[in-house]
Structures are given as structure tokens and as C-alpha cells.
Protein backbone atom coordinates (compact mmCIF):
# COMPACT_ATOMS: atom_id res chain seq x y z
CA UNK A 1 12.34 52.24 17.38
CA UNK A 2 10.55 51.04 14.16
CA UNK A 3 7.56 52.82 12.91
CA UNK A 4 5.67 55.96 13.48
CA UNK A 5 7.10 57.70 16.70
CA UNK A 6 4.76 60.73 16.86
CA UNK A 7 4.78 60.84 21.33
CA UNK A 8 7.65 62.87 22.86
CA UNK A 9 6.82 61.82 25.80
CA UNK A 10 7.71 58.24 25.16
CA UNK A 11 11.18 58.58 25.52
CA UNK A 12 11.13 59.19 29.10
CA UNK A 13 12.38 55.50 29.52
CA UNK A 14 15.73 56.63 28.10
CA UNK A 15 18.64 57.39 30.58
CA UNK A 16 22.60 57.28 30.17
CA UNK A 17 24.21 54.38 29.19
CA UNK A 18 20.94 53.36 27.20
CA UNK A 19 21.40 51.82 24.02
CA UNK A 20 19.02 53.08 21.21
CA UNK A 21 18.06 50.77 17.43
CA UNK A 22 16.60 53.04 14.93
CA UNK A 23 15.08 50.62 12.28
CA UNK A 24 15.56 52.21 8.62
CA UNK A 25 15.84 56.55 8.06
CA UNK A 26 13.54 57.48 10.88
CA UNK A 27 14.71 61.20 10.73
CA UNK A 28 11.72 62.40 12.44
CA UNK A 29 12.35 60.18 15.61
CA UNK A 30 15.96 60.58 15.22
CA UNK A 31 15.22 64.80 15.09
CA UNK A 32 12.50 64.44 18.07
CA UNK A 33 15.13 62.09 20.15
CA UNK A 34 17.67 64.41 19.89
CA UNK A 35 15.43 67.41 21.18
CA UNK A 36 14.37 65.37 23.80
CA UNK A 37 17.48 64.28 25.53
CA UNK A 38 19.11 67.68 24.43
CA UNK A 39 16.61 69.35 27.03
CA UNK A 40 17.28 66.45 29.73
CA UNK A 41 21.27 67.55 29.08
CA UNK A 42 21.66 63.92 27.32
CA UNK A 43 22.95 62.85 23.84
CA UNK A 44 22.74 60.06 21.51
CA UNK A 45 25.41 59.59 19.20
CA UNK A 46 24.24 57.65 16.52
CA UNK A 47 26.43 55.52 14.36
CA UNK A 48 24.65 54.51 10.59
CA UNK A 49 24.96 50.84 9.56
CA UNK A 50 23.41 51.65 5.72
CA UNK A 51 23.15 48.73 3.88
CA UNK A 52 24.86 50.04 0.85
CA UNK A 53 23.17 50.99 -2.58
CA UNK A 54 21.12 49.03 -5.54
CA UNK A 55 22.08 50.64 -8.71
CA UNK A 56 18.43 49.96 -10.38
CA UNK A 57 15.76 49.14 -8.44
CA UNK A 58 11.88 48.84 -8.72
CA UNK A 59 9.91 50.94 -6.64
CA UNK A 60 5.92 51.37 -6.45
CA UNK A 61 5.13 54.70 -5.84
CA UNK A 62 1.38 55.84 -5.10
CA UNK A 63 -0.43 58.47 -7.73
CA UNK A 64 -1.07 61.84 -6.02
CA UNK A 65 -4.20 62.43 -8.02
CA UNK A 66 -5.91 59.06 -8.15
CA UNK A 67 -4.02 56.86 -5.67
CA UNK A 68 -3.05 54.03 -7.87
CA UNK A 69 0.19 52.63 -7.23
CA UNK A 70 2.35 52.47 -10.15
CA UNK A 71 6.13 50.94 -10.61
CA UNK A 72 9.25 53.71 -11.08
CA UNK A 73 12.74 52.79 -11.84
CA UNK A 74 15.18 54.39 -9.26
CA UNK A 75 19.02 55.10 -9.56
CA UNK A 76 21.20 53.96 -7.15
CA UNK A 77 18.76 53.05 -4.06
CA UNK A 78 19.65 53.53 -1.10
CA UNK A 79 19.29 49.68 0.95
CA UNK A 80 18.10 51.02 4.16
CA UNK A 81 20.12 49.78 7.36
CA UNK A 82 19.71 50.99 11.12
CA UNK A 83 21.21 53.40 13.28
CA UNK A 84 22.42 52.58 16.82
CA UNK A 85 24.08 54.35 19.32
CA UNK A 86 24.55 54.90 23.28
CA UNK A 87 22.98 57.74 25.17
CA UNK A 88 25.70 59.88 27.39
């Protein structure tokens, strides 16, 4: 899964022994995954391959008033990995 996952529904596909690739944090899929396969009896136990941390990096970040993006120094970044894991 990378990207928006907004449709329940779309993990019908998924049936034991199915490996799952979460690209990045994706909580919401991860949470909407889980409630999925939790109704279906199912599981996926994820395992998090992070890619570590940055201890400075640059970040844009967008201005909630007029929209302009504007750089922001950030504190031990988090270097976003995957998660994978096997449903049962």
C-alpha cells in the first residue's frame, strides 16, 4: 500500500498467508487494515523496518493562514521505512 487508502472495501483481496508492504507511517491504512481483517477473524502482524533517524533535517512545511510553504529545522527526523508483515 502507498498512498491514500480511504476504501475499506479494497482489502477484500487479502486472505491468510498474504503478505502485506506498507510504504512509509500509513497509520490510517494500517488502523483501517487491522479493523478489517479483525472482523473477517484475520490478523496482520506487522514488523517496522524504520530507516533510522536524521539528527537535523530540513523540512518545508505549508502556512496554515496563507499557504506558503516555508523551510523548518527538525530534531532528530524520523527516515521513514516500511512495514511488512503476513496475514494469519
Amino acid at each position: 500500500f502507498d498512498g491514500t487508502f480511504s476504501d475499506p472495501d479494497g482489502f477484500h483481496f487479502i486472505k491468510s498467508g498474504t503478505v502485506c508492504f506498507i510504504e512509509g507511517a500509513r497509520r490510517p491504512t494500517r488502523r483501517a487494515l487491522d479493523e478489517v481483517l479483525g472482523a473477517r477473524e484475520l490478523a496482520c502482524h506487522f514488523e517496522n523496518y524504520n530507516l533510522g533517524t536524521k539528527p537535523l533535517a530540513l523540512v518545508w512545511r505549508k502556512s496554515a493562514t496563507m499557504g506558503i510553504p516555508y523551510p523548518k529545522l527538525k530534531r532528530n527526523k524520523v527516515i521513514k521505512g516500511c512495514w511488512v508483515g503476513e496475514v494469519r
